[in-house]
Protein backbone atom coordinates (compact mmCIF):
# COMPACT_ATOMS: atom_id res chain seq x y z
CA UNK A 1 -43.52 -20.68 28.68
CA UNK A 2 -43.64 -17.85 31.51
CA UNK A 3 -44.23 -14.42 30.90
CA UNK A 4 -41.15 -12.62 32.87
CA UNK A 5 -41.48 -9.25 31.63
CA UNK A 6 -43.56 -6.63 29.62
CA UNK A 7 -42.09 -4.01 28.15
CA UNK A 8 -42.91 -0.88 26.05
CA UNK A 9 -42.83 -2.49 22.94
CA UNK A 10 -41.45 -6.39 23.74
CA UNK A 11 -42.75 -9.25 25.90
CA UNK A 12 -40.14 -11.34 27.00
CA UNK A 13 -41.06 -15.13 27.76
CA UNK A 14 -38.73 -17.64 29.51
CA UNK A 15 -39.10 -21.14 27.64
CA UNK A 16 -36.85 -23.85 29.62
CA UNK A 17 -32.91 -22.26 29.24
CA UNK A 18 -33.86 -19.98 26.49
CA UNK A 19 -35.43 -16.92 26.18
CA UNK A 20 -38.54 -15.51 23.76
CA UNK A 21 -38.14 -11.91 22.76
CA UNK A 22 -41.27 -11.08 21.12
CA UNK A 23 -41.93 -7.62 19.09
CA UNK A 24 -45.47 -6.47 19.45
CA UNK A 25 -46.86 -3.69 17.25
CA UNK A 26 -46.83 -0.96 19.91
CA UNK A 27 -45.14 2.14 19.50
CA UNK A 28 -43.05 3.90 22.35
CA UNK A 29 -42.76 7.39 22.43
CA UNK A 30 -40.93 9.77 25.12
CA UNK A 31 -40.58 6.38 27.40
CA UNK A 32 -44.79 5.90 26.86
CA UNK A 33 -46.63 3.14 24.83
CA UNK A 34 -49.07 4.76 22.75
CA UNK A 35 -52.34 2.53 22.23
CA UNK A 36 -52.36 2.23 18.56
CA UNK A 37 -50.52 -0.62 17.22
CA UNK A 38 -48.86 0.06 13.64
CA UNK A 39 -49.57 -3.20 11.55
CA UNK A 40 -46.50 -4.91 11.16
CA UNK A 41 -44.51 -2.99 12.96
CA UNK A 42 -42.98 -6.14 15.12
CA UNK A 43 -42.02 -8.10 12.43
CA UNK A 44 -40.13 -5.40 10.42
CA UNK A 45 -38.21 -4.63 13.93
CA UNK A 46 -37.51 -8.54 14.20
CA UNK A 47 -36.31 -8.95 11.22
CA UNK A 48 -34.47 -5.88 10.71
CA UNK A 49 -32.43 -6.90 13.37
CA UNK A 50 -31.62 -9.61 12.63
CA UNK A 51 -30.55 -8.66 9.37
CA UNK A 52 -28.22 -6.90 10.88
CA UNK A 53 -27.07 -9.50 13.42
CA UNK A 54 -26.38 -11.62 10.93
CA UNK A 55 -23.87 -8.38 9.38
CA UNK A 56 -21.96 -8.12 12.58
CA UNK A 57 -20.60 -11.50 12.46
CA UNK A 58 -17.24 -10.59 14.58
CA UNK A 59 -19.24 -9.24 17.29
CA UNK A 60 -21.48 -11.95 19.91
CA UNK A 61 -24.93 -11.42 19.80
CA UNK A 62 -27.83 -13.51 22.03
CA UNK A 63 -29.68 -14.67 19.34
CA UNK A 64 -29.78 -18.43 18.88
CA UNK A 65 -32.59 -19.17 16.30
CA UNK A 66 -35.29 -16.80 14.19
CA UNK A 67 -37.46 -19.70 13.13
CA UNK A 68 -37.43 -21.93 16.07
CA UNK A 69 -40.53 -19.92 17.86
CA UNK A 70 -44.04 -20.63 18.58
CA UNK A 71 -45.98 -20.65 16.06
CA UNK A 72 -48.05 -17.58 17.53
CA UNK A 73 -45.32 -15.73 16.98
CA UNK A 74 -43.60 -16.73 14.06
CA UNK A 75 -42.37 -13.76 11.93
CA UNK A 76 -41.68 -11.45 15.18
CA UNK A 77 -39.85 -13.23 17.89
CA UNK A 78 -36.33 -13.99 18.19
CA UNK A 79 -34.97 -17.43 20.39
CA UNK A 80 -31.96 -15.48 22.22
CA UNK A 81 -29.59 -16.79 25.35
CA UNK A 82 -30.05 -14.90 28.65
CA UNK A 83 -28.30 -12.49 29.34
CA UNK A 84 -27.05 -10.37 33.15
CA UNK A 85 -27.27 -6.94 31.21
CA UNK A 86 -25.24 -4.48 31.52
CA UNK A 87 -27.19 -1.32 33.38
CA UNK A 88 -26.55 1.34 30.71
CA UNK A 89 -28.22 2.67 27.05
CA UNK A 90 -25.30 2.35 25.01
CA UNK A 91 -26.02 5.56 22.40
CA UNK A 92 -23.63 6.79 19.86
CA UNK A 93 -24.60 9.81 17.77
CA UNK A 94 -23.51 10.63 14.09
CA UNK A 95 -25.39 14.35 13.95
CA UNK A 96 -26.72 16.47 16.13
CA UNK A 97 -30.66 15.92 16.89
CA UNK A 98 -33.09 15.39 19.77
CA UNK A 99 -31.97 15.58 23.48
CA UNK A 100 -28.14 16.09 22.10
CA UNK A 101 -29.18 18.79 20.67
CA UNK A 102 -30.81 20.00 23.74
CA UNK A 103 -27.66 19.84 25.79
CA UNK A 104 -25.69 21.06 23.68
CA UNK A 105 -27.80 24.83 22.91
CA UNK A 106 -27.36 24.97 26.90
CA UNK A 107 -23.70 23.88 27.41
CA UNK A 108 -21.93 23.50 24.44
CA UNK A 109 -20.90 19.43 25.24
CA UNK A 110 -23.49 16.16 25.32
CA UNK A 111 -23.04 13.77 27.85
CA UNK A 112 -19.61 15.49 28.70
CA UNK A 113 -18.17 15.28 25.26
CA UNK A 114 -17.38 19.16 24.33
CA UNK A 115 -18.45 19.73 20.63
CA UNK A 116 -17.52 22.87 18.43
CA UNK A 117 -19.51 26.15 18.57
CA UNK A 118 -21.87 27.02 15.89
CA UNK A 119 -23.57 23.68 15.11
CA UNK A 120 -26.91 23.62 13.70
CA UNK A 121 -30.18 21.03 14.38
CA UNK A 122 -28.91 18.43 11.38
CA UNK A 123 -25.51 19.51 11.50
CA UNK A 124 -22.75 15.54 11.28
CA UNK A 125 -20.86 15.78 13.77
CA UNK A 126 -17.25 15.57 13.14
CA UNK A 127 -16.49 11.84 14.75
CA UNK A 128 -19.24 9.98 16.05
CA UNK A 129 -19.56 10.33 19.58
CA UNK A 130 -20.66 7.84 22.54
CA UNK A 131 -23.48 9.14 24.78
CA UNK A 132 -24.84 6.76 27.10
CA UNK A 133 -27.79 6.52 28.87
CA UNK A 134 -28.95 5.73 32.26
CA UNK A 135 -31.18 1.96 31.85
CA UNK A 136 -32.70 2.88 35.27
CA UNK A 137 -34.28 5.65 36.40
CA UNK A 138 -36.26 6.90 38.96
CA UNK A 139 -38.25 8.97 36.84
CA UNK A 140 -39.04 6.35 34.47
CA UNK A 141 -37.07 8.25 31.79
CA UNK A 142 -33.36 7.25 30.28
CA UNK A 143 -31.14 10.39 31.72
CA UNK A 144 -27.65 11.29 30.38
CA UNK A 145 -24.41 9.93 31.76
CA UNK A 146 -20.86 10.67 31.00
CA UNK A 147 -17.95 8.27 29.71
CA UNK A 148 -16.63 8.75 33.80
CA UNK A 149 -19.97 7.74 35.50
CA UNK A 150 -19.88 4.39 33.50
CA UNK A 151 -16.48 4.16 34.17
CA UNK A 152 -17.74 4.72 38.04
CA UNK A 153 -20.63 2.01 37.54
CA UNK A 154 -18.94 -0.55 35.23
CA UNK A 155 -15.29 -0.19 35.69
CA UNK A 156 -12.49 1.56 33.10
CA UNK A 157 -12.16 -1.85 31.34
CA UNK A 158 -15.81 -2.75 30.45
CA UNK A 159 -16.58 1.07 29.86
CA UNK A 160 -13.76 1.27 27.53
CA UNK A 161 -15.41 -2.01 25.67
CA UNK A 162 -19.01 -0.95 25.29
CA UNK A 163 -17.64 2.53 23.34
CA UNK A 164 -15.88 0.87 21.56
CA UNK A 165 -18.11 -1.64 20.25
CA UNK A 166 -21.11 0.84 19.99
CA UNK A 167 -19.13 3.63 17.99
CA UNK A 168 -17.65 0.05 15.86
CA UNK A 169 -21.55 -0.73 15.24
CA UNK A 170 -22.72 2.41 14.59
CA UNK A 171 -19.91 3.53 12.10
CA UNK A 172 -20.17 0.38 10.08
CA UNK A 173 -23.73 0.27 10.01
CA UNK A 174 -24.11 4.09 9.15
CA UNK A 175 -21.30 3.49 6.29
CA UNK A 176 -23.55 0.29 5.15
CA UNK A 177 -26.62 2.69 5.32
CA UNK A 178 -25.17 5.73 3.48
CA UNK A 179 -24.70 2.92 0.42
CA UNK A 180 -28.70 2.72 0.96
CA UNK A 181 -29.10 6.31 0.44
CA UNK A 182 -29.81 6.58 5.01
CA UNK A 183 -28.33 8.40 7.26
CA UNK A 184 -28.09 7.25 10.58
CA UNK A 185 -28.18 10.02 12.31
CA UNK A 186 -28.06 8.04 16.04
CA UNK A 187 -28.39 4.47 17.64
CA UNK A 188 -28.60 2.77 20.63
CA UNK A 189 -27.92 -0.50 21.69
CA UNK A 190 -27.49 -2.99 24.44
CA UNK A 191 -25.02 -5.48 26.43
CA UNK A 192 -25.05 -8.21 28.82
CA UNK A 193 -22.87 -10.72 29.82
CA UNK A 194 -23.14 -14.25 28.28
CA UNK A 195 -20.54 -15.47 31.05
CA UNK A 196 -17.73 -13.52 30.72
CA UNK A 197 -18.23 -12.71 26.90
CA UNK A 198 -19.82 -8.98 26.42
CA UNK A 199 -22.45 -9.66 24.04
CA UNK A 200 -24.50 -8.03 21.75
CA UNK A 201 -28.49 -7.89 23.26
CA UNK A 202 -32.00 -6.69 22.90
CA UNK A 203 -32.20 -5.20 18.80
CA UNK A 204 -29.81 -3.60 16.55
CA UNK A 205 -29.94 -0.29 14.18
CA UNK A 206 -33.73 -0.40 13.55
CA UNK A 207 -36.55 2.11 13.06
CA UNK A 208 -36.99 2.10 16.89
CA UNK A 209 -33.64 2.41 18.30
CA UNK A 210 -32.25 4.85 15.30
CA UNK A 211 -32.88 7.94 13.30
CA UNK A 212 -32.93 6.83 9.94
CA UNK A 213 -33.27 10.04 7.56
CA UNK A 214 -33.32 10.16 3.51
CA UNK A 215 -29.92 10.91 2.91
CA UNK A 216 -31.17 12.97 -0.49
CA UNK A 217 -33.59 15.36 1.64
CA UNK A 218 -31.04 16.04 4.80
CA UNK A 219 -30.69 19.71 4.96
CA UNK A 220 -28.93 20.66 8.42
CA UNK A 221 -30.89 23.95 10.38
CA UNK A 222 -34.15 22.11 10.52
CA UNK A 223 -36.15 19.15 11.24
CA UNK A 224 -34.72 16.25 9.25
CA UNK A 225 -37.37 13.57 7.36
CA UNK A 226 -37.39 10.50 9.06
CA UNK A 227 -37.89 6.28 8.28
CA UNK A 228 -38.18 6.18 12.31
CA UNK A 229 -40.88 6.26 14.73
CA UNK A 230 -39.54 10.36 15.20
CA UNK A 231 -42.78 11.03 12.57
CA UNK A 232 -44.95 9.53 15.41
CA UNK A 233 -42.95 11.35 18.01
CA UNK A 234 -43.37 14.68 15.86
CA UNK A 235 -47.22 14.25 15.58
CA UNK A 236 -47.26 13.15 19.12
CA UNK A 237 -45.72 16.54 20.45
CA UNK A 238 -48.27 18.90 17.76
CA UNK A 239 -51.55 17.33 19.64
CA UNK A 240 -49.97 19.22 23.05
CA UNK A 241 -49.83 15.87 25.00
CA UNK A 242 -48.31 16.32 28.19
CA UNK A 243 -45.57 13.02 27.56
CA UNK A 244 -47.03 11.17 30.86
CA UNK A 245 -49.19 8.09 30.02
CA UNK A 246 -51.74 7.33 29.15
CA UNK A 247 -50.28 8.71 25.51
CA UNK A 248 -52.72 10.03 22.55
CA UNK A 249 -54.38 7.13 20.46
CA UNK A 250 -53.30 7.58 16.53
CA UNK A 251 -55.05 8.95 13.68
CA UNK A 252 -55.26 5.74 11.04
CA UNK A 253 -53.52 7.96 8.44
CA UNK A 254 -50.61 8.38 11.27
CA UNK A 255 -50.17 4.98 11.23
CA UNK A 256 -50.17 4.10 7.66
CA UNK A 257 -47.57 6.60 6.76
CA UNK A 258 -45.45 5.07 9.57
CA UNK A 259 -45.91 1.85 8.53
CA UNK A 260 -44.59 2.89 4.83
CA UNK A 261 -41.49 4.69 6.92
CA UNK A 262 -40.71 1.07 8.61
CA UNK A 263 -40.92 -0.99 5.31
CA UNK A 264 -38.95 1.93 3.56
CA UNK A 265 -36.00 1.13 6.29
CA UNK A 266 -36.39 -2.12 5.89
CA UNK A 267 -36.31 -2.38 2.39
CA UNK A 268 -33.21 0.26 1.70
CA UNK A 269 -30.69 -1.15 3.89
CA UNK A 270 -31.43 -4.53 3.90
CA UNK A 271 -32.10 -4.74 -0.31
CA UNK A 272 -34.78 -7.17 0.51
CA UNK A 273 -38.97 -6.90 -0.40
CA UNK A 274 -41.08 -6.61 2.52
């Protein structure tokens, strides 16, 4: 196997026609990798997601096999198809939190979608909206775009596709969740083209690319409880760390509550035992 590309939290390896996506136990914070590794924090992402491939059944995903891996990384890789992605962080949002939340206390919209006065930190929005992402930056940080700039990049057609299909996956995975007793508050996820078939990529609703909160402790007008890597983005922020690497290592009691937060996702929406 070759080792094409390191990223934050995944190493992806290219084994003859087929791809390795491996999940590592590295956390990602504010577009850094911290270096404390939460103890099975790979896995729970692998599997999670592919829980929830296997849920979206109508919609083409890359993966081709969850067991046929090396054995060095049984448990946390997934055998997928390359893909030519498609340059943009597909992000739909449920409630209003983080960097929405941002833009929208200075200009009443996010990402060019105009939202009623008056919301609150918390507040559900009242239709889920699609905010995408830049996928490359100069700054080495994900920055807004509108629904016309990836018209612009992508074309009317292939914009029109990936909101639809993110809102689609985030609206039926949030109403799957809310059964679960989560909110999810945002997602993001990823396309490429498999030919000419848009397909599904990368990982789906988990603890990384979500806010999962308790759906019995949301109260809107404050910080929300989290199952997500926010509680490590949170604790991050208190020790006064600038957000440029290297990031803070994490205290061991940091770590073990997070790793309770990922099996807690885990285990609500997918009814399994970790």
């Amino acid at each position: 196997m070759k080792h094409v590309h390191a990223g934050k939290v995944r190493d992806l390896y290219a084994d003859g026609d087929t791809l390795l996506i491996v999940a590592s136990d590295r956390v990602s914070v504010y577009d850094v990798s911290l270096p404390t590794p939460v103890p099975d924090k790979g896995a729970l992402l692998t599997w999670l997601s592919a829980w929830w491939f296997d849920y979206f059944t109508d919609i083409p995903n890359h993966v081709l096999s969850t067991t046929d891996v090396p054995a060095e990384f049984a448990g946390r890789a997934l055998r997928v198809k390359p893909l030519k992605m498609v340059l943009v962080e597909c992000v739909a949002r449920g409630y209003l939190v983080g960097s929405g939340l941002k833009e929208y206390q200075r200009t009443g919209s996010v990402c060019g979608v105009p939202l009623p006065p008056g919301l609150r930190e918390g507040d559900k929005l009242p239709e889920p909206i699609f905010t995408p992402t830049t996928k490359v930056s100069d700054t080495g940080h994900d920055e807004p775009m509108t629904f016309d700039d990836v018209v612009n990049q992508e074309g009317r057609e292939v914009a029109e596709k990936l909101r639809q299909l993110t809102l689609d996956i985030y609206t039926r995975g949030a109403a799957h969740a809310a059964e679960r007793g989560v909110i999810v508050a945002d997602t993001k996820v990823e396309f490429g083209w498999d030919g000419d078939v848009l397909t599904l990529g990368d990982e789906v609703l988990t603890s990384d690319s979500s806010r999962f909160w308790p759906a019995d402790e949301w109260e809107p007008g404050r910080p929300q409880h989290s199952f997500d890597k926010q509680f490590v983005r949170d604790w991050a922020t208190s020790t006064g760390w600038d957000k440029e690497p290297p990031g803070p290592e994490i205290p061991a009691d940091i770590v073990e509550v997070t790793r309770r937060k990922y099996i807690e996702a885990y285990e609500r929406i997918t009814g399994l035992t970790w």
